[in-house]
C-alpha atoms as a PDB file:
ATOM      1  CA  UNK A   1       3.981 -15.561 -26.868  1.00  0.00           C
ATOM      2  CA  UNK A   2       3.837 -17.319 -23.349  1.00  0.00           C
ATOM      3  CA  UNK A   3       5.546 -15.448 -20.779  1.00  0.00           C
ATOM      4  CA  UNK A   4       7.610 -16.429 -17.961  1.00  0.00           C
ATOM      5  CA  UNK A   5       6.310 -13.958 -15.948  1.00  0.00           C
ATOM      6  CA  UNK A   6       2.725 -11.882 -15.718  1.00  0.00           C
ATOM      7  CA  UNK A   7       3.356  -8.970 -13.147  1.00  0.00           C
ATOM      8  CA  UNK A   8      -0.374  -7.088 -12.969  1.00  0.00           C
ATOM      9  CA  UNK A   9       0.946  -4.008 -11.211  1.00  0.00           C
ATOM     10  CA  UNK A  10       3.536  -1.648 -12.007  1.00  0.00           C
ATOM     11  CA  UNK A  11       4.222  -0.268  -9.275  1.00  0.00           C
ATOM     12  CA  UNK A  12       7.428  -0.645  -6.497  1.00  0.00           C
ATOM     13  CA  UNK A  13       7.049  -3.954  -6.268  1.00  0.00           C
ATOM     14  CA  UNK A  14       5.728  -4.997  -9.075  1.00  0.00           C
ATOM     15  CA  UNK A  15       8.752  -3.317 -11.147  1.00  0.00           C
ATOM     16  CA  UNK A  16      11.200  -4.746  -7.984  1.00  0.00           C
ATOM     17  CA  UNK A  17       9.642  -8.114  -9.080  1.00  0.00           C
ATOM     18  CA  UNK A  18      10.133  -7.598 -12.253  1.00  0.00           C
ATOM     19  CA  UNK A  19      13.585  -6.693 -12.779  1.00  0.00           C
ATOM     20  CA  UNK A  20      15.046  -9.486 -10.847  1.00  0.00           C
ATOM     21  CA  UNK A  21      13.089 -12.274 -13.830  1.00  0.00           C
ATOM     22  CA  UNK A  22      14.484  -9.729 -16.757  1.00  0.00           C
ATOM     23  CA  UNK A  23      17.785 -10.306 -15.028  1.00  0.00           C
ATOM     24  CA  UNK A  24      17.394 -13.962 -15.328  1.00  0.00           C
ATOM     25  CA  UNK A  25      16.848 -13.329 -19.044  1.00  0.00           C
ATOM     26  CA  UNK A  26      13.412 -14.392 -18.720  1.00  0.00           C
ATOM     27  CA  UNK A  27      10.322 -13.170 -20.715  1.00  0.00           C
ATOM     28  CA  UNK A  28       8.680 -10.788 -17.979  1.00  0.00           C
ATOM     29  CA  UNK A  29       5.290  -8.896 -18.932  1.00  0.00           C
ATOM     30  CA  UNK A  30       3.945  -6.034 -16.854  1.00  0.00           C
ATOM     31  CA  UNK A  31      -0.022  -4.954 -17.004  1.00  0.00           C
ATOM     32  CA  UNK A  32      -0.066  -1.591 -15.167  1.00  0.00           C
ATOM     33  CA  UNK A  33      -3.204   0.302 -14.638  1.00  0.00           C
ATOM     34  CA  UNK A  34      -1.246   3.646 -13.447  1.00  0.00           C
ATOM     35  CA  UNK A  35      -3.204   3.747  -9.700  1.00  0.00           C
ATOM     36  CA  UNK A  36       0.278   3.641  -7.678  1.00  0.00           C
ATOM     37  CA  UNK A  37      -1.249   4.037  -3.952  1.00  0.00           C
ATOM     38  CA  UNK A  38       1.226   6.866  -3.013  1.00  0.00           C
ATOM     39  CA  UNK A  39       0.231   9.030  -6.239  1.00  0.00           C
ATOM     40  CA  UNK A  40      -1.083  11.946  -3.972  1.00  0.00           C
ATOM     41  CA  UNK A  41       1.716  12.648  -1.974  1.00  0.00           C
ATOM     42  CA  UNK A  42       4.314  15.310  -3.209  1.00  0.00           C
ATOM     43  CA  UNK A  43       7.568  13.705  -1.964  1.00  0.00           C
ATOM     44  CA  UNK A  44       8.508  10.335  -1.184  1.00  0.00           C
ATOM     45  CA  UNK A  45      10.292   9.372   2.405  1.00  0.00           C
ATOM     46  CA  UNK A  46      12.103   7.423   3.941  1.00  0.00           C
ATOM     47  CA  UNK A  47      13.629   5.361   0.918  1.00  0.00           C
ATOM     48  CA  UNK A  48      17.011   5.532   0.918  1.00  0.00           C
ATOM     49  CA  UNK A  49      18.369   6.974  -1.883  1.00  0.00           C
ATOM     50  CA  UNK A  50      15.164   8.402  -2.914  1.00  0.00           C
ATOM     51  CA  UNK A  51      14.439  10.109   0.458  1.00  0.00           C
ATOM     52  CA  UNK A  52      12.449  13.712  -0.394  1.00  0.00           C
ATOM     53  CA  UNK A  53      11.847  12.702  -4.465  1.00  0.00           C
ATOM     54  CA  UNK A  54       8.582  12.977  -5.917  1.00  0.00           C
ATOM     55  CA  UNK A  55       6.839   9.631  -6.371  1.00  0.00           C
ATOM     56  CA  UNK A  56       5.730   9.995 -10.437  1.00  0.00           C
ATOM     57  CA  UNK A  57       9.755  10.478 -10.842  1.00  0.00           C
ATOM     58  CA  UNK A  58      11.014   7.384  -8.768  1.00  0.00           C
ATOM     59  CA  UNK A  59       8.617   5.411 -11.016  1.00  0.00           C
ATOM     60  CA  UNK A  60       9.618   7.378 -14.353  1.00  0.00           C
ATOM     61  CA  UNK A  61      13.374   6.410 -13.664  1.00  0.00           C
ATOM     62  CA  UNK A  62      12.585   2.544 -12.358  1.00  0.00           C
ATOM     63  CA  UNK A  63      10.359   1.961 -15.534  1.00  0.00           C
ATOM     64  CA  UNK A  64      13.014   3.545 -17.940  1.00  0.00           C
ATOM     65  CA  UNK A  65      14.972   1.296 -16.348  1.00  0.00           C
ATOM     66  CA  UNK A  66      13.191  -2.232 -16.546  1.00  0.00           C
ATOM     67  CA  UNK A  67      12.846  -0.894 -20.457  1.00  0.00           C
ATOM     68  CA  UNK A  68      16.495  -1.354 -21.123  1.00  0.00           C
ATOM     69  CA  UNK A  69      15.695  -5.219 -21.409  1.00  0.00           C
ATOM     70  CA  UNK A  70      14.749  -6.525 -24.094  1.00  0.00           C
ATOM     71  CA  UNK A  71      13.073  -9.335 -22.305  1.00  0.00           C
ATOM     72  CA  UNK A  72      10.375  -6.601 -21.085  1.00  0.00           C
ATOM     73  CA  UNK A  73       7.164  -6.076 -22.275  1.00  0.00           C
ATOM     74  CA  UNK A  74       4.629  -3.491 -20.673  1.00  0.00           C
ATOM     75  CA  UNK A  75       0.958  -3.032 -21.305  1.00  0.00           C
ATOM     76  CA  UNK A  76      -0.999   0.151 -20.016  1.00  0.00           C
ATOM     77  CA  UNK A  77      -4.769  -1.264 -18.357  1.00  0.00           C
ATOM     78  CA  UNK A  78      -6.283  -3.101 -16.151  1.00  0.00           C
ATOM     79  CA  UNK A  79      -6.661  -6.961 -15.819  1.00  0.00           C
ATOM     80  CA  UNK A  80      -9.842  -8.116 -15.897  1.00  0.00           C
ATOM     81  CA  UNK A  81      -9.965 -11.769 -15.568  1.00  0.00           C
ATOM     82  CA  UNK A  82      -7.680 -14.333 -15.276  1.00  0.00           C
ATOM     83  CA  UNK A  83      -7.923 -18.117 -16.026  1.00  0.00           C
ATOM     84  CA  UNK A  84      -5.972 -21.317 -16.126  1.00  0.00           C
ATOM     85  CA  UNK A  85      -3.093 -23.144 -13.571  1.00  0.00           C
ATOM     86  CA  UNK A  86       0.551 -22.840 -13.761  1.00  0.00           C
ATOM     87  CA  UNK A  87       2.151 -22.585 -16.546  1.00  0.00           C
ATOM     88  CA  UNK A  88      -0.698 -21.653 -18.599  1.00  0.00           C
ATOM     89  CA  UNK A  89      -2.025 -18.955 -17.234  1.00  0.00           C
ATOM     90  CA  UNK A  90      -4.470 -16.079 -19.324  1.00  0.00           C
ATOM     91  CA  UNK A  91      -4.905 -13.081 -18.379  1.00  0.00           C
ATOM     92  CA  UNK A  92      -7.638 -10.926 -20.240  1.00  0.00           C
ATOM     93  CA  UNK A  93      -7.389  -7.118 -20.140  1.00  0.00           C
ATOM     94  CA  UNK A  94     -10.082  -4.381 -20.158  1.00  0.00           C
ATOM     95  CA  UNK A  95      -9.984  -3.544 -23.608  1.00  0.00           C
ATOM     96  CA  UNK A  96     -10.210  -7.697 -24.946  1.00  0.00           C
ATOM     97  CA  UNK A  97      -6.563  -8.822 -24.988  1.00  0.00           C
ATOM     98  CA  UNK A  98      -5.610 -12.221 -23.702  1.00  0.00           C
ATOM     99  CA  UNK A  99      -2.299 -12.625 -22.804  1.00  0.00           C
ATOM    100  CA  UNK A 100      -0.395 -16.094 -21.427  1.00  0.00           C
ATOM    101  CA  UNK A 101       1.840 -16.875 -18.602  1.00  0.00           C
ATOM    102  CA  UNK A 102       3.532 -19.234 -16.887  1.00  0.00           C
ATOM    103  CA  UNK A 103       3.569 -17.248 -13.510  1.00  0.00           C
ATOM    104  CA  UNK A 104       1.536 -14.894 -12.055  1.00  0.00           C
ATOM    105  CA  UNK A 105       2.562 -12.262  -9.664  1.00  0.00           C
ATOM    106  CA  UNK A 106      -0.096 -10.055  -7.832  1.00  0.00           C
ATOM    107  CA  UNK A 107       1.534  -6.870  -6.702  1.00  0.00           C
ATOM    108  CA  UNK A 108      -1.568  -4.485  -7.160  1.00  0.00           C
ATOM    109  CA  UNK A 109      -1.828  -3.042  -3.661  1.00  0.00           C
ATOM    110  CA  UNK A 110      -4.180  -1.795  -1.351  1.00  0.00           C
ATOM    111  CA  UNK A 111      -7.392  -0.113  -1.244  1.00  0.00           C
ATOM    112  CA  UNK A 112      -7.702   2.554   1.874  1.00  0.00           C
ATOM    113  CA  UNK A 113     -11.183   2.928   3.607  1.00  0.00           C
ATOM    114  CA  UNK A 114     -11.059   6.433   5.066  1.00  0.00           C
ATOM    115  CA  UNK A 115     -13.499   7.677   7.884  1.00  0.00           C
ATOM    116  CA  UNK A 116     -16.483   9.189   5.974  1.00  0.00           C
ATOM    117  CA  UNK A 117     -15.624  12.713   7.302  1.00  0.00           C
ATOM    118  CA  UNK A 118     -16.069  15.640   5.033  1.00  0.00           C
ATOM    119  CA  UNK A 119     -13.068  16.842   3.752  1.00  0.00           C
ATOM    120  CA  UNK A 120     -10.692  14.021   4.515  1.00  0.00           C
ATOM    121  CA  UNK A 121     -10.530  12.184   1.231  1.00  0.00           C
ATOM    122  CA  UNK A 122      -9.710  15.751  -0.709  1.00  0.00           C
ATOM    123  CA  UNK A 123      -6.329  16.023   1.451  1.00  0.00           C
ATOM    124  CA  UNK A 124      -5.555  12.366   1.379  1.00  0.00           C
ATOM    125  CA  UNK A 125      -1.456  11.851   0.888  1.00  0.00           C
ATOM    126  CA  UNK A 126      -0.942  15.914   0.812  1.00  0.00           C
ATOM    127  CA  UNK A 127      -1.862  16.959   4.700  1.00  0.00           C
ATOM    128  CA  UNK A 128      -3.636  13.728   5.687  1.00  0.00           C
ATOM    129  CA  UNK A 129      -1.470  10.380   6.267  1.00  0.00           C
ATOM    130  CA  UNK A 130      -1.404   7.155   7.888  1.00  0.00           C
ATOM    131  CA  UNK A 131       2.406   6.560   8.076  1.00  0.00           C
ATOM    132  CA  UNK A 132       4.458   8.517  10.435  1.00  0.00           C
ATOM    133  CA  UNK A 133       7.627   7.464   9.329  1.00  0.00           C
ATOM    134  CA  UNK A 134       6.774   8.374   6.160  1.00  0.00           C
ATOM    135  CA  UNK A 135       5.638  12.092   6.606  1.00  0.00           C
ATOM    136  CA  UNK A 136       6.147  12.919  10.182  1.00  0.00           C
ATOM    137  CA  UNK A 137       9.627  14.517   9.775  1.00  0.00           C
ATOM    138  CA  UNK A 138       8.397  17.489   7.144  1.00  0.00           C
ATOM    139  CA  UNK A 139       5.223  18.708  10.075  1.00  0.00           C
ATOM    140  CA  UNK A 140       8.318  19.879  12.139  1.00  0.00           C
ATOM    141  CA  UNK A 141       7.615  19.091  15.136  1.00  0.00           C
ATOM    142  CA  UNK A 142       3.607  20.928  14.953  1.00  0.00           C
ATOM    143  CA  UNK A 143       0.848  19.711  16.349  1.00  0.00           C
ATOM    144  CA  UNK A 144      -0.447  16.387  15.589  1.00  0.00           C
ATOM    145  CA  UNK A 145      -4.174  15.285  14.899  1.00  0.00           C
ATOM    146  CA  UNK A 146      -5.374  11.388  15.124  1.00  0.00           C
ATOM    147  CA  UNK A 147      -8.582  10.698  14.276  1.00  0.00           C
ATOM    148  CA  UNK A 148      -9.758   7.528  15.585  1.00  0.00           C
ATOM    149  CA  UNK A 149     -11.377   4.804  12.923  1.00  0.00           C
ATOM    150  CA  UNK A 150     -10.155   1.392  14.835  1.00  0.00           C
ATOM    151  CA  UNK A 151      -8.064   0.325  17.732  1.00  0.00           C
ATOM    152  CA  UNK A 152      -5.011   0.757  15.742  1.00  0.00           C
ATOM    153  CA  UNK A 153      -5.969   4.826  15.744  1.00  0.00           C
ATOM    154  CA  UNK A 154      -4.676   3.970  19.519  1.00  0.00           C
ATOM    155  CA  UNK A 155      -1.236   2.854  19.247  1.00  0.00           C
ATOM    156  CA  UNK A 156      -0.636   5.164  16.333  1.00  0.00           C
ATOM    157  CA  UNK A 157      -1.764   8.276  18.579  1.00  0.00           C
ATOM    158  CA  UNK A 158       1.110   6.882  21.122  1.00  0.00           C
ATOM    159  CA  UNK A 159       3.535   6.649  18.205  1.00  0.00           C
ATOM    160  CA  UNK A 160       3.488   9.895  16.596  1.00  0.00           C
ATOM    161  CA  UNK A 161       4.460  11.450  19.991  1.00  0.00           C
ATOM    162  CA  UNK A 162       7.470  11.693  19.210  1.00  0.00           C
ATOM    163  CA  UNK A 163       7.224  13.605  15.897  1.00  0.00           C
ATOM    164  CA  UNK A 164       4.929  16.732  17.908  1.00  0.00           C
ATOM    165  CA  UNK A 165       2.742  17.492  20.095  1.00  0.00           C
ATOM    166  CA  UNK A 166      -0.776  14.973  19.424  1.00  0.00           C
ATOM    167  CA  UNK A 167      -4.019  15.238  20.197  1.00  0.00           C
ATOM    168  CA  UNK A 168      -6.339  12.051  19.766  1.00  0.00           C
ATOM    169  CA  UNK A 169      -9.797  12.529  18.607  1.00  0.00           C
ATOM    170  CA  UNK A 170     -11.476   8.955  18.573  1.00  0.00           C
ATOM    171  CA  UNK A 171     -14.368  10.248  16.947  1.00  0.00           C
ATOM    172  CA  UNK A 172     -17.007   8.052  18.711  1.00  0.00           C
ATOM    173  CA  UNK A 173     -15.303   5.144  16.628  1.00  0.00           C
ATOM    174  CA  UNK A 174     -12.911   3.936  19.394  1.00  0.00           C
ATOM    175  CA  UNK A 175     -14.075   2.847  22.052  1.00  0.00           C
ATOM    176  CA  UNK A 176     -11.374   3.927  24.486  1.00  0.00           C
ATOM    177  CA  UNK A 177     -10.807   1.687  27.964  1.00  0.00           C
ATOM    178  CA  UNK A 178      -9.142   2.694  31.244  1.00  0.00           C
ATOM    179  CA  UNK A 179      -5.885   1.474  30.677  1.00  0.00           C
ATOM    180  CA  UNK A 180      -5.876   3.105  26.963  1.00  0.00           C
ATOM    181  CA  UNK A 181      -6.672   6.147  28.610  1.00  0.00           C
ATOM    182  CA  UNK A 182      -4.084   5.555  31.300  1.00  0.00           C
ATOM    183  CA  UNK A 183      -1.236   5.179  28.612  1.00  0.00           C
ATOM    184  CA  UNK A 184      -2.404   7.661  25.801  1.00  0.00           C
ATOM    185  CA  UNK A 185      -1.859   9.714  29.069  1.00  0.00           C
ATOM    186  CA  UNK A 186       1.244   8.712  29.822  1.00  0.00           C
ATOM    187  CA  UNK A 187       2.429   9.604  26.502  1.00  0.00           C
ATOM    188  CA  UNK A 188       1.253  12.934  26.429  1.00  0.00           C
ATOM    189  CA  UNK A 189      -0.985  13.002  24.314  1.00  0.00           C
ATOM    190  CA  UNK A 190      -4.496  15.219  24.534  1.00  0.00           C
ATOM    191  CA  UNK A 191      -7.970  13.478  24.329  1.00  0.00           C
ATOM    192  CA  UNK A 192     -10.818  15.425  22.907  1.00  0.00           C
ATOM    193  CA  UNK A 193     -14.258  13.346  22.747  1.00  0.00           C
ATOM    194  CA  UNK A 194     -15.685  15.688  20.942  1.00  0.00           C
ATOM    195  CA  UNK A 195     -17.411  14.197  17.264  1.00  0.00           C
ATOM    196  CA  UNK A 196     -15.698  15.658  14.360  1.00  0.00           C
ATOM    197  CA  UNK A 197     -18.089  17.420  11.378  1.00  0.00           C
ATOM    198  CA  UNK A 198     -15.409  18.158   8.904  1.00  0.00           C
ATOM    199  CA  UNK A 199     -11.647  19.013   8.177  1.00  0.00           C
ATOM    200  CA  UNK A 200     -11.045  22.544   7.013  1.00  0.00           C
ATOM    201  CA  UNK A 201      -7.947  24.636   5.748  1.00  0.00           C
ATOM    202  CA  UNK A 202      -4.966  22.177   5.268  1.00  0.00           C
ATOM    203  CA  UNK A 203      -5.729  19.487   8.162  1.00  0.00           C
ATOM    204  CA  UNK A 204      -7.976  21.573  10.900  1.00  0.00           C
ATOM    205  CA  UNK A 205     -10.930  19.655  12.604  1.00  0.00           C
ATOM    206  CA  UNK A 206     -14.270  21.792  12.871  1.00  0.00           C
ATOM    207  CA  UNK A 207     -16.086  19.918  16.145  1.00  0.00           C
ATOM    208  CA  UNK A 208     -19.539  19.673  16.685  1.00  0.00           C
ATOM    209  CA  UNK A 209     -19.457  22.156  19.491  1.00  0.00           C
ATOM    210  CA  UNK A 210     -17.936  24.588  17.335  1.00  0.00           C
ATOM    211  CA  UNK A 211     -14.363  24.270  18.020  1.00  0.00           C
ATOM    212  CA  UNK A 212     -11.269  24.253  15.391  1.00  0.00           C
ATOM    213  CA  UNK A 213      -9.139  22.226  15.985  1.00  0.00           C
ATOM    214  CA  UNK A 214      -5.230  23.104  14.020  1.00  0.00           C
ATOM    215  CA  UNK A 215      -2.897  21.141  13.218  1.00  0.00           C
ATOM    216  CA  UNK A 216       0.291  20.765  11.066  1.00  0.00           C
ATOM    217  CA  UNK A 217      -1.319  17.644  10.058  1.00  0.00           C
ATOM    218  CA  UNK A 218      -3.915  14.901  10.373  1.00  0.00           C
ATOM    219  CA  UNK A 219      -3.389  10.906  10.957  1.00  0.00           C
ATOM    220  CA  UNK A 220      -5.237   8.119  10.153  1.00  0.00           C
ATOM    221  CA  UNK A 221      -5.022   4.365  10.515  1.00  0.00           C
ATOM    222  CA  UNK A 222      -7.153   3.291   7.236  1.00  0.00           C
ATOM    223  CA  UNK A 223      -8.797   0.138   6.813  1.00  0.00           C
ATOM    224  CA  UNK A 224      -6.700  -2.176   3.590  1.00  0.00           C
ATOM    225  CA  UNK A 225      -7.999  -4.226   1.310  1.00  0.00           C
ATOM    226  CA  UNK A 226      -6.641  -5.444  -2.079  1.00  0.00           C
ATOM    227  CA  UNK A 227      -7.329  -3.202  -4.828  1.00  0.00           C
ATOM    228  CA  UNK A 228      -8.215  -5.820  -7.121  1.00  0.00           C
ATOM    229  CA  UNK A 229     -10.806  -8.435  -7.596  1.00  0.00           C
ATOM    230  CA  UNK A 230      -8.850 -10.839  -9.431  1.00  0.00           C
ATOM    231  CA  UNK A 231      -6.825 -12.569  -6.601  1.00  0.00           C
ATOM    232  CA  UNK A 232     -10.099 -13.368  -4.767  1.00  0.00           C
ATOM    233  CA  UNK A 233     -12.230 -14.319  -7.511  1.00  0.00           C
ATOM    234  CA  UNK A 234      -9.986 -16.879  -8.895  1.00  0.00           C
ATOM    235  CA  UNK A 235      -9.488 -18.485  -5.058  1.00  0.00           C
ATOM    236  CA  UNK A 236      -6.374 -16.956  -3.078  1.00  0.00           C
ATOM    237  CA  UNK A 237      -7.149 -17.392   0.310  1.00  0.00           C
ATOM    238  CA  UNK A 238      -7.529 -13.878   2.346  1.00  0.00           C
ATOM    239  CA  UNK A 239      -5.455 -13.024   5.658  1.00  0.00           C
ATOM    240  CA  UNK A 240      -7.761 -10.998   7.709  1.00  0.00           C
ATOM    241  CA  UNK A 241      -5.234  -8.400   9.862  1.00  0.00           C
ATOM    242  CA  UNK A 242      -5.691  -5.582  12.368  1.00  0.00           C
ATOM    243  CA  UNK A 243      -5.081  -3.691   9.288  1.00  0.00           C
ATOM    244  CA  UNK A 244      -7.796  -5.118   6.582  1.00  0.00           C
ATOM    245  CA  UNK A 245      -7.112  -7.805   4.607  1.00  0.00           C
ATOM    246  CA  UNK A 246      -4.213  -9.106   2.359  1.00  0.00           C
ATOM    247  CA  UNK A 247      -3.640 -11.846  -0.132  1.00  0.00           C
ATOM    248  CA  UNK A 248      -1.598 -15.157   2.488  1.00  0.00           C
ATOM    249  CA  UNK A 249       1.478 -15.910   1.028  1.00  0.00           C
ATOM    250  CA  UNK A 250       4.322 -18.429   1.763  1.00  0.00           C
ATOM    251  CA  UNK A 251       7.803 -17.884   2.555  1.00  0.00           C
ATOM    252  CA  UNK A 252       8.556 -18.254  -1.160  1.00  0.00           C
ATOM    253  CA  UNK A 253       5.634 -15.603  -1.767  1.00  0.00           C
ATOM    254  CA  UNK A 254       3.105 -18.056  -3.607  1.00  0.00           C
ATOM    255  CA  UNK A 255      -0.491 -17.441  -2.514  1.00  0.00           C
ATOM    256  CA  UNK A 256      -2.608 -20.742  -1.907  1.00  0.00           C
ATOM    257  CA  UNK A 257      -2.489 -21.000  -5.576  1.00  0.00           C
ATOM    258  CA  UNK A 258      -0.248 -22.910  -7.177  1.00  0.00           C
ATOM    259  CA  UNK A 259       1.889 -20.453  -9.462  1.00  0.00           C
ATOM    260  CA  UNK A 260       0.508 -17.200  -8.652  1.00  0.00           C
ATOM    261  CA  UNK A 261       2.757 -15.019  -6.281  1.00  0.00           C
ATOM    262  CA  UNK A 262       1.854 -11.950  -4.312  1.00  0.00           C
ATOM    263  CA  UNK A 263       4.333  -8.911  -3.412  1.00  0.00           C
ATOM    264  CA  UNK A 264       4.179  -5.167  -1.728  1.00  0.00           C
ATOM    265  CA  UNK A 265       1.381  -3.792   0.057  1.00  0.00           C
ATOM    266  CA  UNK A 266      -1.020  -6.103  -1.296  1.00  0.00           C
ATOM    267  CA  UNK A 267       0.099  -9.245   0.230  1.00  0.00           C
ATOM    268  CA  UNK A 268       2.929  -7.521   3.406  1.00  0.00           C
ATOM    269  CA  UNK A 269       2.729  -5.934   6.497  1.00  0.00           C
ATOM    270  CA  UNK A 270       3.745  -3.226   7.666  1.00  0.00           C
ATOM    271  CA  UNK A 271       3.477  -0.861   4.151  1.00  0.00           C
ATOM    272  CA  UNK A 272       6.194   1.583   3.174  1.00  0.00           C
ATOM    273  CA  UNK A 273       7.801   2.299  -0.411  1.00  0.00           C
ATOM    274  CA  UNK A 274      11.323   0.297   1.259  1.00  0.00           C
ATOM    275  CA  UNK A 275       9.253  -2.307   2.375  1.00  0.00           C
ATOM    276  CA  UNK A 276       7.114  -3.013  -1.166  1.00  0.00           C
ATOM    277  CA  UNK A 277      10.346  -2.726  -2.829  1.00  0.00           C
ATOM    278  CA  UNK A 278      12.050  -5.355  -0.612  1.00  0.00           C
ATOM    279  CA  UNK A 279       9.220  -7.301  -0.395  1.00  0.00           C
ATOM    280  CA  UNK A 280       9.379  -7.162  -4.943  1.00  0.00           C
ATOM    281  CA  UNK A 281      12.877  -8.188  -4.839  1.00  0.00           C
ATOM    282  CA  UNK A 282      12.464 -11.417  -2.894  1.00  0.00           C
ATOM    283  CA  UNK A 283       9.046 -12.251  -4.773  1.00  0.00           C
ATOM    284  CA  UNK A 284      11.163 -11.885  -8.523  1.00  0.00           C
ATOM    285  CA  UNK A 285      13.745 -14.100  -6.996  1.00  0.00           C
ATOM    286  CA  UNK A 286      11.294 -16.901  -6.074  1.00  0.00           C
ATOM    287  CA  UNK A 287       9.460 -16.699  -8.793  1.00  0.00           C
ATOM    288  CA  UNK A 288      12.457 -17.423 -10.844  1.00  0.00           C
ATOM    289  CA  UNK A 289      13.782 -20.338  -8.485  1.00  0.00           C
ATOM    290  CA  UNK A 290      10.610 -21.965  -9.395  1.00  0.00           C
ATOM    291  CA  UNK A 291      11.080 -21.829 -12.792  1.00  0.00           C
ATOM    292  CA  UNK A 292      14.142 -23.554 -12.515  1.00  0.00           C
ATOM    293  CA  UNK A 293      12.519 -26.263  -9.876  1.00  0.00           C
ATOM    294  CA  UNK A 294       9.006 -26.685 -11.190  1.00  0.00           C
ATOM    295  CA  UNK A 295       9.013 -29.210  -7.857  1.00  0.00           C
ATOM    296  CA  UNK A 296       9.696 -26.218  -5.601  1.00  0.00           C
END
């Protein structure tokens, strides 16, 4: 069978992407490899509707969802490789299966680079975040901890003011100007220069002169890059960003190559749940426009 659609990523957007094809009673496959970036965190925020719901049961319900159409087929594992031009597309999957498509649609998110600080990955999504509108509300106004990793750590130390009390520790990894110190200032927030060793307890930084440092919880602005090989080794161009880097898309969400799209975290900026899901929606839609107008 040659499907209309290969989604490689079932995740928010992936399964946004998905549904609106299935509605066009179109043939829609989706590879999923289960690594949904938000699969640490307890609760999901934020998405309307869903706001305070644990992420493993917004996906349960969408999935049981897409599954009511018969034009669905899903496949548990990981794409491999991937060969051919539109409309004839194979994609080969860990365990030896080829598959063929007529579209492709990338929406296998982001990798996050975390500051190699002991302790840091272990409390990744649960008591350390990069987000604040995401998980800002539940620390209740406590205290705030940024650790620096790149200029961004800056503005997001400014941001978060307003969810608590912050204190900024650049870590020797931002190099921190006048004026940034004039306006981290103005903001309130608290510089300590002091180099970090390790996070203890839930999100408390042990300094190297001793110090603990507690906080309701710890931010940090991670470095993205797609979580997948694929897109790059078969030739989408890369959009490097303050961020990382993500896959360029057009307004119609086609990367530079002809017939495969890109959706969600993996190919948008800024990254939420709403935002993936959005993002999903409109790549589905264009994807099915240009089945309709091959010239499109």
């Amino acid at each position: 069978m040659t499907h209309d659609l290969i989604v490689i990523g079932g995740s928010y957007a992936g399964m946004a992407a998905a549904l609106q094809v299935l509605r066009a009673r179109r043939r829609v496959l989706v590879i999923d490899a289960s690594l949904r970036r938000n699969r640490f965190a307890r609760h999901a925020h934020g998405f309307l509707g869903q706001d305070g719901v644990p992420p493993e049961q917004i996906v349960a319900k969408a999935r049981a969802q897409l599954m009511a159409y018969p034009g669905l087929t899903w496949l548990e594992g990981e794409a491999v490789a991937l060969h051919g031009a539109r409309d004839a597309f194979e994609v080969v999957l860990g365990q030896g299966q080829r598959v063929a498509g007529r579209r492709i649609l990338f929406a296998t998110g982001v990798r996050d680079a975390l500051p190699a600080i002991e302790g840091l990955e272990d409390r990744w999504g649960r008591s350390v975040f990069h987000c604040p509108y995401c998980h800002g509300y539940e620390l209740d106004g406590g205290a705030i901890g940024v650790l620096g990793s790149s200029p961004m750590s800056v503005h997001q130390a400014e941001l978060l003011g307003d969810w608590g009390p912050v204190t900024f520790v650049p870590n020797g990894a931002v190099p921190l100007t006048e004026e940034m110190r004039a306006t981290l200032s103005q903001r309130g927030v608290t510089l300590d220069e002091t180099p970090v060793l390790r996070v203890e307890g839930e999100a408390d930084l042990r300094l190297a002169d001793g110090r603990l440092l507690s906080f309701a919880g710890l931010f940090v602005a991670t470095t993205v890059s797609p979580a997948s090989p694929l897109p790059e080794q078969i030739g989408c161009e890369i959009t490097q960003t303050a961020m990382g880097s993500i896959l360029r898309t057009d307004g119609s969400k086609q990367t530079s190559i002809p017939g495969i799209y890109a959706c969600g975290d993996v190919a948008h900026l800024p990254h939420s749940v709403s935002l993936a899901v959005g993002d999903g929606a409109m790549a589905g839609a264009q994807v099915h426009r240009s089945l309709v107008w091959p010239d499109m």
